[in-house]
Protein backbone atom coordinates (compact mmCIF):
# COMPACT_ATOMS: atom_id res chain seq x y z
CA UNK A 1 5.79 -6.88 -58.13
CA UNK A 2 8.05 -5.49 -55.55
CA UNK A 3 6.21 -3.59 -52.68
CA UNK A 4 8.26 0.05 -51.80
CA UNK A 5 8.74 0.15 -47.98
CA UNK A 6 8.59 3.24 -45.89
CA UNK A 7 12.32 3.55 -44.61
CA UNK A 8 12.83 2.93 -40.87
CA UNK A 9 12.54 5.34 -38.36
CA UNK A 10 16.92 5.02 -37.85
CA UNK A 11 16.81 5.50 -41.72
CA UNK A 12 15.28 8.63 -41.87
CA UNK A 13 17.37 11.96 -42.79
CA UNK A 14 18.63 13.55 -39.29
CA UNK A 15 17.51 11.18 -37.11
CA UNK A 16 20.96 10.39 -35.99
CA UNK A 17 21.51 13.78 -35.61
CA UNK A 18 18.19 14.34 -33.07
CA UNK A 19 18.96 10.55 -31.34
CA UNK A 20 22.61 12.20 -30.14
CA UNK A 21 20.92 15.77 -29.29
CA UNK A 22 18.44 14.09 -26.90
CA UNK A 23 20.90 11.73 -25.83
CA UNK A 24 23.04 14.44 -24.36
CA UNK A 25 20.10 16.82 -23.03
CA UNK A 26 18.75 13.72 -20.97
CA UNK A 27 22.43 12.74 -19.94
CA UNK A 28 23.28 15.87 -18.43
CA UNK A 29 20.55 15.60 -16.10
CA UNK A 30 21.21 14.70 -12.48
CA UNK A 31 18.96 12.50 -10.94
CA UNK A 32 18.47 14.59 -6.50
CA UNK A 33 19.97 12.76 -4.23
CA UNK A 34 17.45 11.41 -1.59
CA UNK A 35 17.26 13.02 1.69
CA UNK A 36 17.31 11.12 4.70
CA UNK A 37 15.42 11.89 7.51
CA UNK A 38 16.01 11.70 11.05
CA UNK A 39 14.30 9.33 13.33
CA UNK A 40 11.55 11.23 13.86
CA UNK A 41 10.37 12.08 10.97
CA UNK A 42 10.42 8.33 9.49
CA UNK A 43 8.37 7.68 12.45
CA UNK A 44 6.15 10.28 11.74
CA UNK A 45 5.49 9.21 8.32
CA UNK A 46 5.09 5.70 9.04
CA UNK A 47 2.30 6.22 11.46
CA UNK A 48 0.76 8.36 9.35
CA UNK A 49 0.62 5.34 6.47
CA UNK A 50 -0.26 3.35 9.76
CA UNK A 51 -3.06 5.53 10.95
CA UNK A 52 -4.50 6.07 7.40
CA UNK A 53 -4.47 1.92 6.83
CA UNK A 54 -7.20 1.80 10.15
CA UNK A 55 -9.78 4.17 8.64
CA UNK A 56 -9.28 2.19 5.52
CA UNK A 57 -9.49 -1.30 7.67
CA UNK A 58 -12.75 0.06 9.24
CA UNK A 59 -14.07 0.03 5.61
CA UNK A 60 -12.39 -3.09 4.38
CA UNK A 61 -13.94 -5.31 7.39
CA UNK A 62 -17.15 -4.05 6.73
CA UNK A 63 -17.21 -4.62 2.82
CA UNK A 64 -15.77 -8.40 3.72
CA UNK A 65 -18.37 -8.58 6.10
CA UNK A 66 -20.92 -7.68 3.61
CA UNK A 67 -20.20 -9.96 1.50
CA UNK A 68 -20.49 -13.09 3.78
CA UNK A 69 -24.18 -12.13 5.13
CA UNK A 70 -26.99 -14.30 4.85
CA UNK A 71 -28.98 -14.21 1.53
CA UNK A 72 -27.94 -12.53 -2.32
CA UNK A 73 -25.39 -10.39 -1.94
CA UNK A 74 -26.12 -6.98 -3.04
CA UNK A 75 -24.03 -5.02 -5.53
CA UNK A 76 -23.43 -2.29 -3.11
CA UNK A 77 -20.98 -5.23 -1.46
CA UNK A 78 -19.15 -5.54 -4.73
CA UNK A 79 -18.57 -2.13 -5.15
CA UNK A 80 -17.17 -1.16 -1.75
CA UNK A 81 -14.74 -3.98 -1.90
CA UNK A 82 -13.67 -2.98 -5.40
CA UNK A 83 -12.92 0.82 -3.67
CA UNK A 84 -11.62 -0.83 -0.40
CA UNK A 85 -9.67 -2.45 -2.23
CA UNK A 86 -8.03 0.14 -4.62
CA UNK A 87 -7.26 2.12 -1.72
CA UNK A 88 -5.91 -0.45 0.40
CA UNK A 89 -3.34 -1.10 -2.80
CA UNK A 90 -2.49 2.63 -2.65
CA UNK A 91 -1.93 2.36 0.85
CA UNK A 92 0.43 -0.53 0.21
CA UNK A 93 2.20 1.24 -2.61
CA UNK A 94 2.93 4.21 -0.01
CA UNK A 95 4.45 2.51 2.43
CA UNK A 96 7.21 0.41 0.45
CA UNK A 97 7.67 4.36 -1.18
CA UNK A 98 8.64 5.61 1.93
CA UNK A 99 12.55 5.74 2.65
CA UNK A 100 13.16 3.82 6.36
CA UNK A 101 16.93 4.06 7.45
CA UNK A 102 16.22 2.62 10.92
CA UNK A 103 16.49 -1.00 10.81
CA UNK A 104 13.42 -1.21 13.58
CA UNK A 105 11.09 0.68 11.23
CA UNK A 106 12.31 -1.34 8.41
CA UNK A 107 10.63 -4.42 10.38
CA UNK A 108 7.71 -2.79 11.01
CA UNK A 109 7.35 -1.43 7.56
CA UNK A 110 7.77 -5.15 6.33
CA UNK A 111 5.25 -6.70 8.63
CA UNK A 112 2.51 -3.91 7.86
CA UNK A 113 3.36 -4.54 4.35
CA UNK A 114 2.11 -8.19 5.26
CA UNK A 115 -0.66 -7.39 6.82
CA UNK A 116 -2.12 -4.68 4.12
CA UNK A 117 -1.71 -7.15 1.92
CA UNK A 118 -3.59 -9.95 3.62
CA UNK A 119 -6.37 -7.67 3.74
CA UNK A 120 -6.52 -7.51 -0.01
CA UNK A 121 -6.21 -10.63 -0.46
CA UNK A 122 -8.92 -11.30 2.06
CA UNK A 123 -10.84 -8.55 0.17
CA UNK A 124 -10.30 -10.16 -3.27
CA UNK A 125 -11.25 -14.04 -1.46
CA UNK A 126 -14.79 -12.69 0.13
CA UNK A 127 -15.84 -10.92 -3.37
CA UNK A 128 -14.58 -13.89 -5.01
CA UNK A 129 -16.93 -16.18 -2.96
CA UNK A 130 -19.74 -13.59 -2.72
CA UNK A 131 -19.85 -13.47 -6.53
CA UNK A 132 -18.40 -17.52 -7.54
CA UNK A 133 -19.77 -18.22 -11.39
CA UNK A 134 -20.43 -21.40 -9.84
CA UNK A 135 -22.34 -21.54 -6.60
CA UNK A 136 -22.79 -24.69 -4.65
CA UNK A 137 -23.13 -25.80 -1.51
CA UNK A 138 -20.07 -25.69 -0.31
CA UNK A 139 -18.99 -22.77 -1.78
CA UNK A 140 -22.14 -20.52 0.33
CA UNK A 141 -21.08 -22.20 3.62
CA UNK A 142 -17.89 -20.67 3.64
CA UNK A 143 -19.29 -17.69 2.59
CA UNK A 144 -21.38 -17.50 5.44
CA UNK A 145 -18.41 -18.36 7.83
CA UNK A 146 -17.07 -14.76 6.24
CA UNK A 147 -17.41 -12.13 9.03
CA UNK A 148 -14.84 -9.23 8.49
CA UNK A 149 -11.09 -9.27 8.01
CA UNK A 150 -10.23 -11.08 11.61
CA UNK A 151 -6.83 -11.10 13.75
CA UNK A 152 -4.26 -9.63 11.40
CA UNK A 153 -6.60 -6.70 11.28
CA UNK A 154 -6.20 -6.52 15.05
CA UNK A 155 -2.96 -6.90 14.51
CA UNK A 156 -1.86 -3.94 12.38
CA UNK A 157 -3.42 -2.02 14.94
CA UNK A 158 -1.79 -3.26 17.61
CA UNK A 159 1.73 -2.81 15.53
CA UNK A 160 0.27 1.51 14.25
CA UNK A 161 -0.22 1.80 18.26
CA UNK A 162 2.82 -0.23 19.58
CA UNK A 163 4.51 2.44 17.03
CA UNK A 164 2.72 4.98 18.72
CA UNK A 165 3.57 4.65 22.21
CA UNK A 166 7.40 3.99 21.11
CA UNK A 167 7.61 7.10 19.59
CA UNK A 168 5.71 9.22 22.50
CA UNK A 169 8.30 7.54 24.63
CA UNK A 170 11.27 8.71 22.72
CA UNK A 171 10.02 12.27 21.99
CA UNK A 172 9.91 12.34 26.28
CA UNK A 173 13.16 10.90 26.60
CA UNK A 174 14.57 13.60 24.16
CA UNK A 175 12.77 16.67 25.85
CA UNK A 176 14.46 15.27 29.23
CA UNK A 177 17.13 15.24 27.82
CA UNK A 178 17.14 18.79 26.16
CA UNK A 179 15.56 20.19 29.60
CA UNK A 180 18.96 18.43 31.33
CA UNK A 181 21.19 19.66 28.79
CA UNK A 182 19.48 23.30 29.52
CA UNK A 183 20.32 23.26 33.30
């Protein structure tokens, strides 16, 4: 015996007719054009993602620290390197969003991108040996050896204040140069 069907969604009456309607209404949308900023305001932005990745770091060496102490590891560890975590991803996620035309802030926006992301994978590594399914020997002495998130930690801050001092530099040169301009 011959089961009936339900037509197809591209079978039913009109749905041609609402396909092309919607087809045109989203067509004749134009997608902004982005805005480029000036210098400044790239640089701006990026040491704000910059400055917002240290308090973040603070957190994320202390949660990696946590989890290499002596002893059980208390849940407390597994939760703050779950949040440390999340936010250093969203931290990662807004810095490739933001729109670098300078080729110098395109490096540094690359290398931080490197860094952030050592840190979560140095986040995921210490929960990872904090909480192994399989402990053993081995396993707990390099989990004591654990002791925070180390030099590339040192090194995104040297790179946010390296940023810093370049752009305090060039916002002096540029009010010289306006005060010269002015005379």
């Amino acid at each position: 015996m011959p089961v009936a069907r339900a037509p197809a969604r591209s079978q039913l009456p009109g749905s041609g007719l609402w396909r092309r309607v919607l087809g045109q209404v989203v067509c004749r949308r134009r997608r902004p054009t982005p805005v480029l900023l000036e210098r400044p305001p790239q640089v701006g932005e990026l040491l704000e993602v910059l400055s917002d990745a240290m308090e973040v770091q603070q957190r994320a060496d202390g949660a990696v620290a946590a989890c290499g102490e002596p002893g059980p590891v208390c849940a407390q560890a597994a939760r703050d390197c779950g949040r440390v975590s999340s936010e250093l991803h969203r931290l990662h996620v807004r810095l490739w969003q933001l729109r670098l035309t300078e080729a110098d802030l395109a490096e540094i926006q690359a290398r931080a991108g490197r860094l952030l992301a050592y840190d979560q994978w140095m986040v995921r590594q210490s929960l990872n040996l904090a909480f192994t399914a399989h402990p053993d020997a081995r396993t707990e002495a390099a989990r004591l050896q654990i002791n925070g998130l180390g030099r590339p930690a040192d090194d995104l801050r040297r790179l946010r204040d390296a940023l810093r001092n370049q752009a305090a530099h060039e916002a002096s040169a540029d009010r010289r140069a306006r005060e010269a301009s002015r005379s």
